[in-house]
Protein backbone atom coordinates (compact mmCIF):
# COMPACT_ATOMS: atom_id res chain seq x y z
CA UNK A 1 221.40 204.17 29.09
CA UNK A 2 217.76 205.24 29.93
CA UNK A 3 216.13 203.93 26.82
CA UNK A 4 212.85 205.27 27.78
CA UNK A 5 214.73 208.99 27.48
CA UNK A 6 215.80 207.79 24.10
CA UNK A 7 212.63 207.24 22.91
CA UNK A 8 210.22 209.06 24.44
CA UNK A 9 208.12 206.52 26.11
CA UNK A 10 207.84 203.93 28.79
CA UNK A 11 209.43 200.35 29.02
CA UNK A 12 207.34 197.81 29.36
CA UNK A 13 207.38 194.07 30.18
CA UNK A 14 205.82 191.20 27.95
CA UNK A 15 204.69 188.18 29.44
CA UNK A 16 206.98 185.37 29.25
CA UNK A 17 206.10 183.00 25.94
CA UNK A 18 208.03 180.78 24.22
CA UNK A 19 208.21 180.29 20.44
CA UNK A 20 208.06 177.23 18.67
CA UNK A 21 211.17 176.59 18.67
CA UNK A 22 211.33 177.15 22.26
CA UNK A 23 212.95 179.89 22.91
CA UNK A 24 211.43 182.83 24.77
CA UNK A 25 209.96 185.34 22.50
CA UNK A 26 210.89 188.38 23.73
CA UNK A 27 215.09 187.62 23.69
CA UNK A 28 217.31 188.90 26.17
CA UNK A 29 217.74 191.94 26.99
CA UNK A 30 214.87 193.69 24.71
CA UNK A 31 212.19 196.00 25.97
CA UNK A 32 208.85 194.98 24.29
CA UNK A 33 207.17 198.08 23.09
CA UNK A 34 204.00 198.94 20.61
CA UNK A 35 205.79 202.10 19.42
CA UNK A 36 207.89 201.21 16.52
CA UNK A 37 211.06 203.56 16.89
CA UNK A 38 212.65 205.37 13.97
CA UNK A 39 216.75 204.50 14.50
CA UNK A 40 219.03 205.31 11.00
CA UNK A 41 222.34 206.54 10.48
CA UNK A 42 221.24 207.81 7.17
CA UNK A 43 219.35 210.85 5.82
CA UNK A 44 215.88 209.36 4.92
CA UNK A 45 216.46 209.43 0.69
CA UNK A 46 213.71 210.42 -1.93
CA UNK A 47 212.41 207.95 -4.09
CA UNK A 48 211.88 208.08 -7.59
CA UNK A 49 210.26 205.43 -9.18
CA UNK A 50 210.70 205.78 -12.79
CA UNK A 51 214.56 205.83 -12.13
CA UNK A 52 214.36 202.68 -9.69
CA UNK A 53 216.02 199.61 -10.62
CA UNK A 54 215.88 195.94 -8.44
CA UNK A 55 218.71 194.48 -9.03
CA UNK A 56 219.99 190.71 -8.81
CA UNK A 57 223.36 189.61 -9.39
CA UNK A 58 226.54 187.92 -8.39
CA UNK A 59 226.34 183.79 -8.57
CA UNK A 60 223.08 183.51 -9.59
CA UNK A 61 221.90 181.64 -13.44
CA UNK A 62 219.85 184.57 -14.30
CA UNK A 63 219.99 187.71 -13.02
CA UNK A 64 217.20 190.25 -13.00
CA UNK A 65 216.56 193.65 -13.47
CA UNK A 66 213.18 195.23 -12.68
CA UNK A 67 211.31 198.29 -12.52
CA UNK A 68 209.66 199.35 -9.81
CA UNK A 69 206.52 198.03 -11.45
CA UNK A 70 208.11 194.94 -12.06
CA UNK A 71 208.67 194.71 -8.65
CA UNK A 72 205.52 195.63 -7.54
CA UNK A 73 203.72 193.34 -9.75
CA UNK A 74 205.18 190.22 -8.87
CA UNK A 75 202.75 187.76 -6.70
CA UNK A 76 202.21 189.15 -2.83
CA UNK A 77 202.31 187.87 0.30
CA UNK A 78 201.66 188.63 3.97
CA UNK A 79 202.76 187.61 7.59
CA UNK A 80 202.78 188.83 10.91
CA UNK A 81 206.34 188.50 12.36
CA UNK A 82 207.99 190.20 15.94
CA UNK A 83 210.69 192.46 14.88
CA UNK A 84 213.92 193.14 17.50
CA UNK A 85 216.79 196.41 17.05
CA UNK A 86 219.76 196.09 18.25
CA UNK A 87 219.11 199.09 20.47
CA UNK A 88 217.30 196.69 22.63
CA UNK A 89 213.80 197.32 21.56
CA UNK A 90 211.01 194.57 20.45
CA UNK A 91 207.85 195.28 18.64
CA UNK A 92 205.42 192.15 18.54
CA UNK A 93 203.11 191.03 15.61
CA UNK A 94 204.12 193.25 12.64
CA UNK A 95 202.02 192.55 9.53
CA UNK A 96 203.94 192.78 7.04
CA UNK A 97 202.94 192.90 2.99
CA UNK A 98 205.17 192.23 0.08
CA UNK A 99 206.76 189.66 -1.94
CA UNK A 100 208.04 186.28 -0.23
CA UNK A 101 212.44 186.40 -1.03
CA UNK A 102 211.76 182.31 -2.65
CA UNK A 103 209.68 184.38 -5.23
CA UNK A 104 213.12 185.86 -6.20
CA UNK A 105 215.34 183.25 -5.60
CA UNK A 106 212.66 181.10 -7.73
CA UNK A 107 213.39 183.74 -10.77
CA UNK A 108 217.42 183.85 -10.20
CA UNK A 109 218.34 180.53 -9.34
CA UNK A 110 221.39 180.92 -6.97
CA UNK A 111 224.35 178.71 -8.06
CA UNK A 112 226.25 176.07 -5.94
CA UNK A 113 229.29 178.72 -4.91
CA UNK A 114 226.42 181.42 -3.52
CA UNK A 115 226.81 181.17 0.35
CA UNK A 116 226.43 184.99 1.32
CA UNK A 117 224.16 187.40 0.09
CA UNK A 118 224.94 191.21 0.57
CA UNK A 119 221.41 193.42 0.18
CA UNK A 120 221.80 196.63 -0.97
CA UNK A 121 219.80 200.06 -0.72
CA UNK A 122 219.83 203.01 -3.02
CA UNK A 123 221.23 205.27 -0.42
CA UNK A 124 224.50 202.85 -0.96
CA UNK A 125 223.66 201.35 2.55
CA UNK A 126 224.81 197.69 2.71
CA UNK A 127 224.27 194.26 5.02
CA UNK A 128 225.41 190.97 4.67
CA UNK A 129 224.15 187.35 5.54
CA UNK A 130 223.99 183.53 4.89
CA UNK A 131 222.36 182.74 2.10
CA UNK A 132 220.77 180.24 4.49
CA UNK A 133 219.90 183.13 6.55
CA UNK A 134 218.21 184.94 3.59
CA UNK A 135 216.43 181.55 2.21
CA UNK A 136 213.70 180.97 4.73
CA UNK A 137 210.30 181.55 5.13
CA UNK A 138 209.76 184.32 7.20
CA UNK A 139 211.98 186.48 4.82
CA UNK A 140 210.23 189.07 2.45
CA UNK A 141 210.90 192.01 0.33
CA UNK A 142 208.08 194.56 1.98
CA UNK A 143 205.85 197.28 0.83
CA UNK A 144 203.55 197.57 3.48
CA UNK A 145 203.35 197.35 7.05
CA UNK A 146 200.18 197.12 9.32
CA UNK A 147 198.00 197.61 6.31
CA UNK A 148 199.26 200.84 5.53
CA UNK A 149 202.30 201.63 2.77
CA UNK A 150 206.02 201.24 4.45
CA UNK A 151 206.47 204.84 5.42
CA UNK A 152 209.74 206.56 3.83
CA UNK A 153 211.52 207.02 7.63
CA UNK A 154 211.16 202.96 8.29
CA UNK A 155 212.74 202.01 4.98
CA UNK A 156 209.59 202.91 2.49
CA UNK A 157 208.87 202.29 -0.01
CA UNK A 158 210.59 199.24 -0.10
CA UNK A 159 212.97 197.40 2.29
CA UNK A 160 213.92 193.80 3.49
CA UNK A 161 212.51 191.57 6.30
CA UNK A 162 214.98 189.39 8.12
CA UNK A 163 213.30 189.38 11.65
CA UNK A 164 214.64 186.39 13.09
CA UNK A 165 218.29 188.63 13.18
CA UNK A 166 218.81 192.06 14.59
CA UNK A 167 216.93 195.08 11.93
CA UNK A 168 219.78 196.19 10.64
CA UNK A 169 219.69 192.99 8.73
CA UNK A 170 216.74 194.37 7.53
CA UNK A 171 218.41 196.98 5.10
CA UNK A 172 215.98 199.70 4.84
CA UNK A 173 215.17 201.53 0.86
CA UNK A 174 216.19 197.76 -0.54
CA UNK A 175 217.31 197.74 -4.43
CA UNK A 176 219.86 194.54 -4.65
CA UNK A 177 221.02 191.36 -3.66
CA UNK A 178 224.53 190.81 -4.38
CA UNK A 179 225.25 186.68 -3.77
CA UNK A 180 228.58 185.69 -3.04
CA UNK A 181 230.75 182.89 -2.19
CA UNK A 182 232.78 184.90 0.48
CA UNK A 183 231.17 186.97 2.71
CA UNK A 184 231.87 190.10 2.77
CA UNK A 185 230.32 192.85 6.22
CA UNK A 186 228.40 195.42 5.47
CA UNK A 187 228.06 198.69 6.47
CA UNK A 188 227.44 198.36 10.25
CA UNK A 189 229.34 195.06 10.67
CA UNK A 190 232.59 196.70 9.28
CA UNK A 191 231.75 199.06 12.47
CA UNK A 192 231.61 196.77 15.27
CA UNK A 193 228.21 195.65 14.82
CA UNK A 194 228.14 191.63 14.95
CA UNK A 195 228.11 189.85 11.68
CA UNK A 196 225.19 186.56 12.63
CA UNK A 197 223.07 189.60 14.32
CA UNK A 198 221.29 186.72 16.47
CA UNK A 199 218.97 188.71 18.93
CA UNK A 200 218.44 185.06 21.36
CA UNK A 201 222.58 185.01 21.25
CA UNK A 202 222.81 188.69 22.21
CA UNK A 203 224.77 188.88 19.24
CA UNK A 204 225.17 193.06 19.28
CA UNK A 205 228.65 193.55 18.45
CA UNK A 206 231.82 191.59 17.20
């Protein structure tokens, strides 16, 4: 497929670099790109924030639920992360704003049978992961990205940041996270999309 059709622009080349883990930074076969693509299966929802609930739940100690300004008002964070789709495109140096996940898992304290985590979004959207995936420090619960508010079509006003696995990790219009012992696929991964979502593994499909 001629992604450049698809989207309306060019594909470029990055230079090779590596992270610090060593791996090249722009995985196999991406495109890198400064256009940020809008890709969902979904309608993009309306928000309504005096009717929006976070919630936490599953095997957690204490779980939470907050308002949307709860939510907002809990300590902030940035950081500037490269974000990879599935449909083989890779934007570099986000900047993302929001609250840092071990600000939540600080609040809920996940028991010693939580190993998965399903996120949830209000459109009823769902994605799954190790909670060791989820636990780490580039993970974050956004409201902003490149200094500007998350816009509605890119998961506003509030979605997840997993950008070390494929975005659809990243479940867009966020309000839950389900932990489990057993893991349990989410919406795309019950399709054929792969369940560890690793972009350096090519990990597309099951």
């Amino acid at each position: 497929m001629d992604l450049s059709r698809l989207f309306g622009q060019k594909q470029t080349s990055a230079p090779t670099e590596k992270r610090p883990d060593g791996r090249d930074r722009l995985p196999p076969g991406q495109y890198h790109t400064k256009k940020w693509p809008i890709l969902s299966y979904e309608k993009t929802p309306r928000f309504d924030p005096t009717s929006y609930q976070f919630k936490v739940w599953g095997a957690v100690e204490n779980p939470i639920q907050l308002t949307w300004d709860e939510l907002l008002a809990l300590p902030r964070t940035t950081l500037t992360t490269d974000f990879h789709c599935v449909t083989t495109w890779s934007r570099y140096d986000n900047e993302w704003e929001g609250v840092h996940i071990r600000e939540i898992l600080g609040r809920v304290k996940p028991t010693s049978e939580a190993h998965f985590v399903t996120a949830h979004s209000f459109t009823g959207y769902t994605t799954n992961m190790p909670l060791t995936a989820l636990d780490d420090d580039d993970v974050m619960i956004v409201f902003r990205h490149d200094g500007q508010d998350l816009e509605p079509d890119h998961g506003g006003p509030v979605r997840l940041l997993v950008p070390k696995l494929y975005a659809y990790k990243s479940a867009k219009w966020l309000n839950g996270l389900e932990f489990m012992e057993n893991d349990r696929p989410g919406f795309w991964e019950i399709r054929g999309y792969s369940n560890s979502a690793d972009p350096w593994n090519e990990e597309r499909y099951w």
